[in-house]
PDB file of N, CA and C in Angstrom:
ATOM      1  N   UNK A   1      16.288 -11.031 -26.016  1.00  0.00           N
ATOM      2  CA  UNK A   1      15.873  -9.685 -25.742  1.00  0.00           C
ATOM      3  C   UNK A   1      15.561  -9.586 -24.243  1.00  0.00           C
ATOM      4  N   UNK A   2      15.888  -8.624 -23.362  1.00  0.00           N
ATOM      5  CA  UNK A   2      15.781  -8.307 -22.357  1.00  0.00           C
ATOM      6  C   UNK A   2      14.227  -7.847 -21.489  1.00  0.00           C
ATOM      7  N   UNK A   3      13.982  -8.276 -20.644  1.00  0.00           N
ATOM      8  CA  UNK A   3      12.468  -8.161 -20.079  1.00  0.00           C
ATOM      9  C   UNK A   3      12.722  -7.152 -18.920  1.00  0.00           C
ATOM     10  N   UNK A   4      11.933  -6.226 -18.816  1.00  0.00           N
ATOM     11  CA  UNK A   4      12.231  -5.484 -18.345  1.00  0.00           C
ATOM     12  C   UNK A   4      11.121  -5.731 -17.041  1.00  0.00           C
ATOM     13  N   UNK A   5      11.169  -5.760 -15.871  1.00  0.00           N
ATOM     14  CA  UNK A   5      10.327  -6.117 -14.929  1.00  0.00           C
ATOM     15  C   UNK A   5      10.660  -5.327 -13.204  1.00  0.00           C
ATOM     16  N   UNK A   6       9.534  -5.372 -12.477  1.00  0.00           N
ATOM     17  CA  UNK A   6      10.089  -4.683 -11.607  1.00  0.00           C
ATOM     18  C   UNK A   6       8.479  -5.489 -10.245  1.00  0.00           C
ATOM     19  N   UNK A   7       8.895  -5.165  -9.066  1.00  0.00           N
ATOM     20  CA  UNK A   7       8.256  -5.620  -7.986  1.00  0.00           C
ATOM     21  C   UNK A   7       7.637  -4.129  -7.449  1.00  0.00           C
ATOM     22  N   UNK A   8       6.738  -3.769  -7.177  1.00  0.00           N
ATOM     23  CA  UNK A   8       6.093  -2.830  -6.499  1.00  0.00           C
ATOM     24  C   UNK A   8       5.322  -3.075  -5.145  1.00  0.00           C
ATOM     25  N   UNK A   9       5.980  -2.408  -3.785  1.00  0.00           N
ATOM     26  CA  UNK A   9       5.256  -3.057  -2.731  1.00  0.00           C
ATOM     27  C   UNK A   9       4.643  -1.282  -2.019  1.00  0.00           C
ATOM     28  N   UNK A  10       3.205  -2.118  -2.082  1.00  0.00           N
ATOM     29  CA  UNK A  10       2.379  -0.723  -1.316  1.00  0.00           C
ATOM     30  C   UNK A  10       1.143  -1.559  -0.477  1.00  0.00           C
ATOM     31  N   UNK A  11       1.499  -0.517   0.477  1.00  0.00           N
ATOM     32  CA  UNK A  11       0.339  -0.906   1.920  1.00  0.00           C
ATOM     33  C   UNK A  11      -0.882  -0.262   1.814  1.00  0.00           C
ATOM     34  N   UNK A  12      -1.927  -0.851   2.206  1.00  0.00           N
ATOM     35  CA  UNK A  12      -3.412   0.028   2.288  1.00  0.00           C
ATOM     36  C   UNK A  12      -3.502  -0.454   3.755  1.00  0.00           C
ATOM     37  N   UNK A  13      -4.510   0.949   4.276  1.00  0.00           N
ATOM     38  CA  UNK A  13      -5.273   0.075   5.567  1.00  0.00           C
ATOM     39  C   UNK A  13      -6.213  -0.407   6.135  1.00  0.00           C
ATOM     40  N   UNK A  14      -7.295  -0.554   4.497  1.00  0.00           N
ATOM     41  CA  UNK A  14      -8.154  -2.369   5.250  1.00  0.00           C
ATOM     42  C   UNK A  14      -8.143  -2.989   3.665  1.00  0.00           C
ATOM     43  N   UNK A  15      -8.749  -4.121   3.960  1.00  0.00           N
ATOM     44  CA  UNK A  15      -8.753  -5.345   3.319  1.00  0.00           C
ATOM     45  C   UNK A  15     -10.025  -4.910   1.815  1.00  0.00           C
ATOM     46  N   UNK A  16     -10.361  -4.028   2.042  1.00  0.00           N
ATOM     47  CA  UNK A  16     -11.249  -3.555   0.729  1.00  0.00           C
ATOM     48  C   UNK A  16     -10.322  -3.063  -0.119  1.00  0.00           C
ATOM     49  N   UNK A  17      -9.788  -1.251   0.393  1.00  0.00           N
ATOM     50  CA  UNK A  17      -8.941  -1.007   0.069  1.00  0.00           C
ATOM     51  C   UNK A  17      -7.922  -1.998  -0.736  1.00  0.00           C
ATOM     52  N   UNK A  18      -7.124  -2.745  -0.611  1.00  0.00           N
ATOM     53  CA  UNK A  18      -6.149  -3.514  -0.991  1.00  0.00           C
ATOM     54  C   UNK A  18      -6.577  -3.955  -2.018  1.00  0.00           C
ATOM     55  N   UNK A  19      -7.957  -4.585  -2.064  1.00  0.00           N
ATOM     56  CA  UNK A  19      -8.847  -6.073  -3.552  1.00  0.00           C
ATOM     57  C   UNK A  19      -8.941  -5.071  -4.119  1.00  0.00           C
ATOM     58  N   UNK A  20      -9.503  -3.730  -4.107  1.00  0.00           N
ATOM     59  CA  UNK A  20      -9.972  -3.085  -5.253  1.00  0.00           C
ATOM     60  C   UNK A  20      -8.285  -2.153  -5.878  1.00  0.00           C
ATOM     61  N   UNK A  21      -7.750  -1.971  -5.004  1.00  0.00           N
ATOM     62  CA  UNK A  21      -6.346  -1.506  -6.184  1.00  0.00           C
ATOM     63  C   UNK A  21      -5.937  -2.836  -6.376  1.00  0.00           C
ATOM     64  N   UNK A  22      -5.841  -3.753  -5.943  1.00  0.00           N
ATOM     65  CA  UNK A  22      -5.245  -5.104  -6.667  1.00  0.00           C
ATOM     66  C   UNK A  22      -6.335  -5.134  -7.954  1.00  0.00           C
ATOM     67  N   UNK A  23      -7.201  -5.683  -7.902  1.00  0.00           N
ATOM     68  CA  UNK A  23      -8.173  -5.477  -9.135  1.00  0.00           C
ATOM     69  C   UNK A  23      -8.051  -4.437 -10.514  1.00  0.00           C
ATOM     70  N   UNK A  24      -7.877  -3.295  -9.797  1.00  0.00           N
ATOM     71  CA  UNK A  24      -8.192  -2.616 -10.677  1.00  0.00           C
ATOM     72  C   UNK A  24      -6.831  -2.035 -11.285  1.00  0.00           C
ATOM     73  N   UNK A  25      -5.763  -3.032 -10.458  1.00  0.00           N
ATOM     74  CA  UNK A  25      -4.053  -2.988 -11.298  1.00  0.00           C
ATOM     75  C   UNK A  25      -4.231  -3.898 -12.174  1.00  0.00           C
ATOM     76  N   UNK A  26      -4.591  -5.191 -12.237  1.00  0.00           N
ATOM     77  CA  UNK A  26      -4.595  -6.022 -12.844  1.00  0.00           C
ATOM     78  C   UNK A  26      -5.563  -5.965 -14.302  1.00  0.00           C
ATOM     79  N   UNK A  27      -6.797  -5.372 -13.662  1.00  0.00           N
ATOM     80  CA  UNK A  27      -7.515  -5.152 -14.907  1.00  0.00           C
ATOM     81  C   UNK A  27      -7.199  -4.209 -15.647  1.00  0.00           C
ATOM     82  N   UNK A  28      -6.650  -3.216 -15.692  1.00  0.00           N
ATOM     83  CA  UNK A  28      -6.068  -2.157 -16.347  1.00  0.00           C
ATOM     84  C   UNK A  28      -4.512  -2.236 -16.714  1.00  0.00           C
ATOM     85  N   UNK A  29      -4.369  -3.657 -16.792  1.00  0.00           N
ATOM     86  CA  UNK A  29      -2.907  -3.917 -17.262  1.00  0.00           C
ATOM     87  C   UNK A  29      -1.626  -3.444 -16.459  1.00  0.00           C
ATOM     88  N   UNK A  30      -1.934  -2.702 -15.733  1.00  0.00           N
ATOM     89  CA  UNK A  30      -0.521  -1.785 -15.099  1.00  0.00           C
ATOM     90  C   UNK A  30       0.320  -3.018 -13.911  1.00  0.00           C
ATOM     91  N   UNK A  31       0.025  -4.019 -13.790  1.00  0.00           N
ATOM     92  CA  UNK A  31       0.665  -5.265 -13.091  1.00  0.00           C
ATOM     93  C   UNK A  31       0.292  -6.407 -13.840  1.00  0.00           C
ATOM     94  N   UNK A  32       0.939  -7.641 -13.742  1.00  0.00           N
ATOM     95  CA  UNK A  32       0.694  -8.936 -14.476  1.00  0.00           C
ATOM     96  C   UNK A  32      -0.203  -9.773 -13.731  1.00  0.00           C
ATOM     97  N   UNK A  33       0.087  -9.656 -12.016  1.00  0.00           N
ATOM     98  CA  UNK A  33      -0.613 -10.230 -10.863  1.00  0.00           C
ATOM     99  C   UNK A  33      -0.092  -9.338  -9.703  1.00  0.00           C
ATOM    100  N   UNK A  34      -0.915  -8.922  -8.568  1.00  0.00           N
ATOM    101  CA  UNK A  34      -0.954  -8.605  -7.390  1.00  0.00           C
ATOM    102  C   UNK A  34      -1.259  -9.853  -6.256  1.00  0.00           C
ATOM    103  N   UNK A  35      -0.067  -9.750  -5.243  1.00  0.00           N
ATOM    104  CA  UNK A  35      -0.802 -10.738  -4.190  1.00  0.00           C
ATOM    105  C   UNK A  35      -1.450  -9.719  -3.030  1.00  0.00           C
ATOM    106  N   UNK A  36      -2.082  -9.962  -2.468  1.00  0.00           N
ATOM    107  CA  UNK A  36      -2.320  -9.254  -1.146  1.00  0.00           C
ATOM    108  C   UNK A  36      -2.413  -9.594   0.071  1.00  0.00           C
ATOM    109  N   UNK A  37      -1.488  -9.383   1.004  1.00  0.00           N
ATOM    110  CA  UNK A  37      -1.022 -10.342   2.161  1.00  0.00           C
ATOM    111  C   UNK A  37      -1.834  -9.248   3.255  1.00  0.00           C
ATOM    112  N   UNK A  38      -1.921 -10.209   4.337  1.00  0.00           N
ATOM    113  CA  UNK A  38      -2.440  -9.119   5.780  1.00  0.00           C
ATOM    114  C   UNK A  38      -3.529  -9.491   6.211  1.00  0.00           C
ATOM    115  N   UNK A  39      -4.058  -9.056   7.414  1.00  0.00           N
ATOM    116  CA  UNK A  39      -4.569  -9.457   8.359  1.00  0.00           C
ATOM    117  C   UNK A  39      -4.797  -9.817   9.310  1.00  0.00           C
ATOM    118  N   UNK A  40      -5.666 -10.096  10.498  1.00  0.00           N
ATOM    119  CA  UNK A  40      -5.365 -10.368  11.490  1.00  0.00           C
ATOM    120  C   UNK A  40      -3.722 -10.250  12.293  1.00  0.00           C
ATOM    121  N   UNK A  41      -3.540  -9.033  11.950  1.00  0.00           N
ATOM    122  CA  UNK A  41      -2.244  -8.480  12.829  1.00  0.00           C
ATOM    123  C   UNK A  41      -0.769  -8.666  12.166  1.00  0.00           C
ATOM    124  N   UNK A  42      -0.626  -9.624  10.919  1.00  0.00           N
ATOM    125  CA  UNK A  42      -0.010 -10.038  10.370  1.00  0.00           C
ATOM    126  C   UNK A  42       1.165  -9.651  10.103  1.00  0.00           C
ATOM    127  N   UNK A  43       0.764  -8.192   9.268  1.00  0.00           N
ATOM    128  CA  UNK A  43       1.457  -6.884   8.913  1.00  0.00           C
ATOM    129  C   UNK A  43       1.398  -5.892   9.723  1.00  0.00           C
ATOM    130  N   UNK A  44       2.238  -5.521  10.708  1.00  0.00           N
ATOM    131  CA  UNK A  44       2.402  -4.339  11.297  1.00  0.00           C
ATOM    132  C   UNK A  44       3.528  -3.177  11.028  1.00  0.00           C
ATOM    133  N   UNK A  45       3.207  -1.995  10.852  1.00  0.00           N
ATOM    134  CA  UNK A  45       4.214  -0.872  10.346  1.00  0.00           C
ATOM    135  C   UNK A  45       3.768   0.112  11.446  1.00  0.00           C
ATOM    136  N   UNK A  46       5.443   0.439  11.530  1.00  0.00           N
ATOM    137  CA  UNK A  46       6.040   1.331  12.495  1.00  0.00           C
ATOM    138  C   UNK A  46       6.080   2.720  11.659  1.00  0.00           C
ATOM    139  N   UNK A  47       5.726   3.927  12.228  1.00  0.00           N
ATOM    140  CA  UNK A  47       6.420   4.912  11.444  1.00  0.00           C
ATOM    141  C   UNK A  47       6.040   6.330  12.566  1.00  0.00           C
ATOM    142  N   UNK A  48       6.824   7.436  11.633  1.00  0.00           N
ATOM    143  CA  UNK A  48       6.596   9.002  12.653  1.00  0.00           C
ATOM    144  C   UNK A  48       5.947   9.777  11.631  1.00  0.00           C
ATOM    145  N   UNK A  49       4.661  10.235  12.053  1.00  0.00           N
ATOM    146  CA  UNK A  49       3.769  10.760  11.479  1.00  0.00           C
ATOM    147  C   UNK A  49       3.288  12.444  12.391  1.00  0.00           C
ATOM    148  N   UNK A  50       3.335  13.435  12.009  1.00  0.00           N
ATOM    149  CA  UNK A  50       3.334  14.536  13.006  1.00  0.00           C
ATOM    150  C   UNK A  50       4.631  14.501  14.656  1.00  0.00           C
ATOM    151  N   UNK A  51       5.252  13.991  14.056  1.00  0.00           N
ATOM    152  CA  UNK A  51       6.304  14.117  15.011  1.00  0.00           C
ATOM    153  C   UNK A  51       6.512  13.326  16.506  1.00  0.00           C
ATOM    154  N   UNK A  52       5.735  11.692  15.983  1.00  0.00           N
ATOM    155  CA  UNK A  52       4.792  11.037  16.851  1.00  0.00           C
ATOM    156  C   UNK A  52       5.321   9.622  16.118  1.00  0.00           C
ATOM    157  N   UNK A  53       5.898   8.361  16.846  1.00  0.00           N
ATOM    158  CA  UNK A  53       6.007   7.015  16.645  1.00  0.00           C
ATOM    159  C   UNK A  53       4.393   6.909  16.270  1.00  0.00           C
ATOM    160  N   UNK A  54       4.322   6.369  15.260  1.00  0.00           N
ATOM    161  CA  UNK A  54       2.966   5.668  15.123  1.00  0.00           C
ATOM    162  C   UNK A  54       3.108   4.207  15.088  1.00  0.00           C
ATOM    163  N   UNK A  55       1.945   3.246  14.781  1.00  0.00           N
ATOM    164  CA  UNK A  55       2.072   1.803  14.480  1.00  0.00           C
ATOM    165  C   UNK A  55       0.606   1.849  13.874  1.00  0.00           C
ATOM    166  N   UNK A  56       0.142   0.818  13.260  1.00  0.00           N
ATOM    167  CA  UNK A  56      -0.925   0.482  12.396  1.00  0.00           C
ATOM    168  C   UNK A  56      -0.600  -0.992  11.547  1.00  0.00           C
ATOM    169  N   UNK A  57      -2.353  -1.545  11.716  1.00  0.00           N
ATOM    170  CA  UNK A  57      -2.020  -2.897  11.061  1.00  0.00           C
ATOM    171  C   UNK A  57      -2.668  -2.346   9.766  1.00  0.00           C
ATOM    172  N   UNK A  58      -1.133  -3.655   8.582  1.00  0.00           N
ATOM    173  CA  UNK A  58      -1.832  -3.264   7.158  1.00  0.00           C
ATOM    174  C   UNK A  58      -2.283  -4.278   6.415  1.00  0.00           C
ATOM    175  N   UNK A  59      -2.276  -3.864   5.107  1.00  0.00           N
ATOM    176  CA  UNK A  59      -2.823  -4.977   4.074  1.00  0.00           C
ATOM    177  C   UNK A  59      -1.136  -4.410   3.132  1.00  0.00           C
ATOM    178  N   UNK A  60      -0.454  -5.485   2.518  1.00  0.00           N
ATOM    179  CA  UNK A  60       0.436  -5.134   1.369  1.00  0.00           C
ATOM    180  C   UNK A  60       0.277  -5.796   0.290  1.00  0.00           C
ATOM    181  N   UNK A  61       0.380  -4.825  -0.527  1.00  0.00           N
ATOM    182  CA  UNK A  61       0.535  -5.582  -1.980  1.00  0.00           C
ATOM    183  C   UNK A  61       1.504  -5.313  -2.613  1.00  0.00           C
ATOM    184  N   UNK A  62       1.904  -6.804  -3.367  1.00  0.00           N
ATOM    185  CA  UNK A  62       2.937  -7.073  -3.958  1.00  0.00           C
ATOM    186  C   UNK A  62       2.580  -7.067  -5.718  1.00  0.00           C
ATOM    187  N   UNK A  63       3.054  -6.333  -6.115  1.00  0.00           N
ATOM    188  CA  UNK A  63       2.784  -5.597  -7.583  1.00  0.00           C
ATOM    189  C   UNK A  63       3.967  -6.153  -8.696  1.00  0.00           C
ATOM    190  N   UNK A  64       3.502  -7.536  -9.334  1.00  0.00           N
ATOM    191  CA  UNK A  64       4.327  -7.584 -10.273  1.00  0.00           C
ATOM    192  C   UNK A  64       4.303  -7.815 -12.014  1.00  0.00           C
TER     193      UNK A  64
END
């Protein structure tokens, strides 16, 4: 029988943020395990926000 599975990747931007949706994916069943990578500059994302290059350091989690 076929398992149906999938990877979910979402950024927060601090390190609280991140433990408590990792936590509270895991405890509420909706993921099997979350990792949460980042820090100290680790993760950096580029993007255009109001019509403006932005950058910002993140936290990601990996949702599986």
């Amino acid at each position: 029988m076929p398992l149906d599975a999938c990877v979910v990747l979402v950024t927060c931007g601090t390190k609280e943020e991140a433990e408590h949706i990792a936590r509270t994916t895991v405890e509420e069943a909706l993921a099997a395990c979350v990792n949460v990578l980042g820090g100290g500059g680790l993760l950096r994302s580029f993007y255009i926000w109001e019509e403006k290059l932005q950058q910002d350091e993140e936290w990601l989690l990996i949702m599986k």
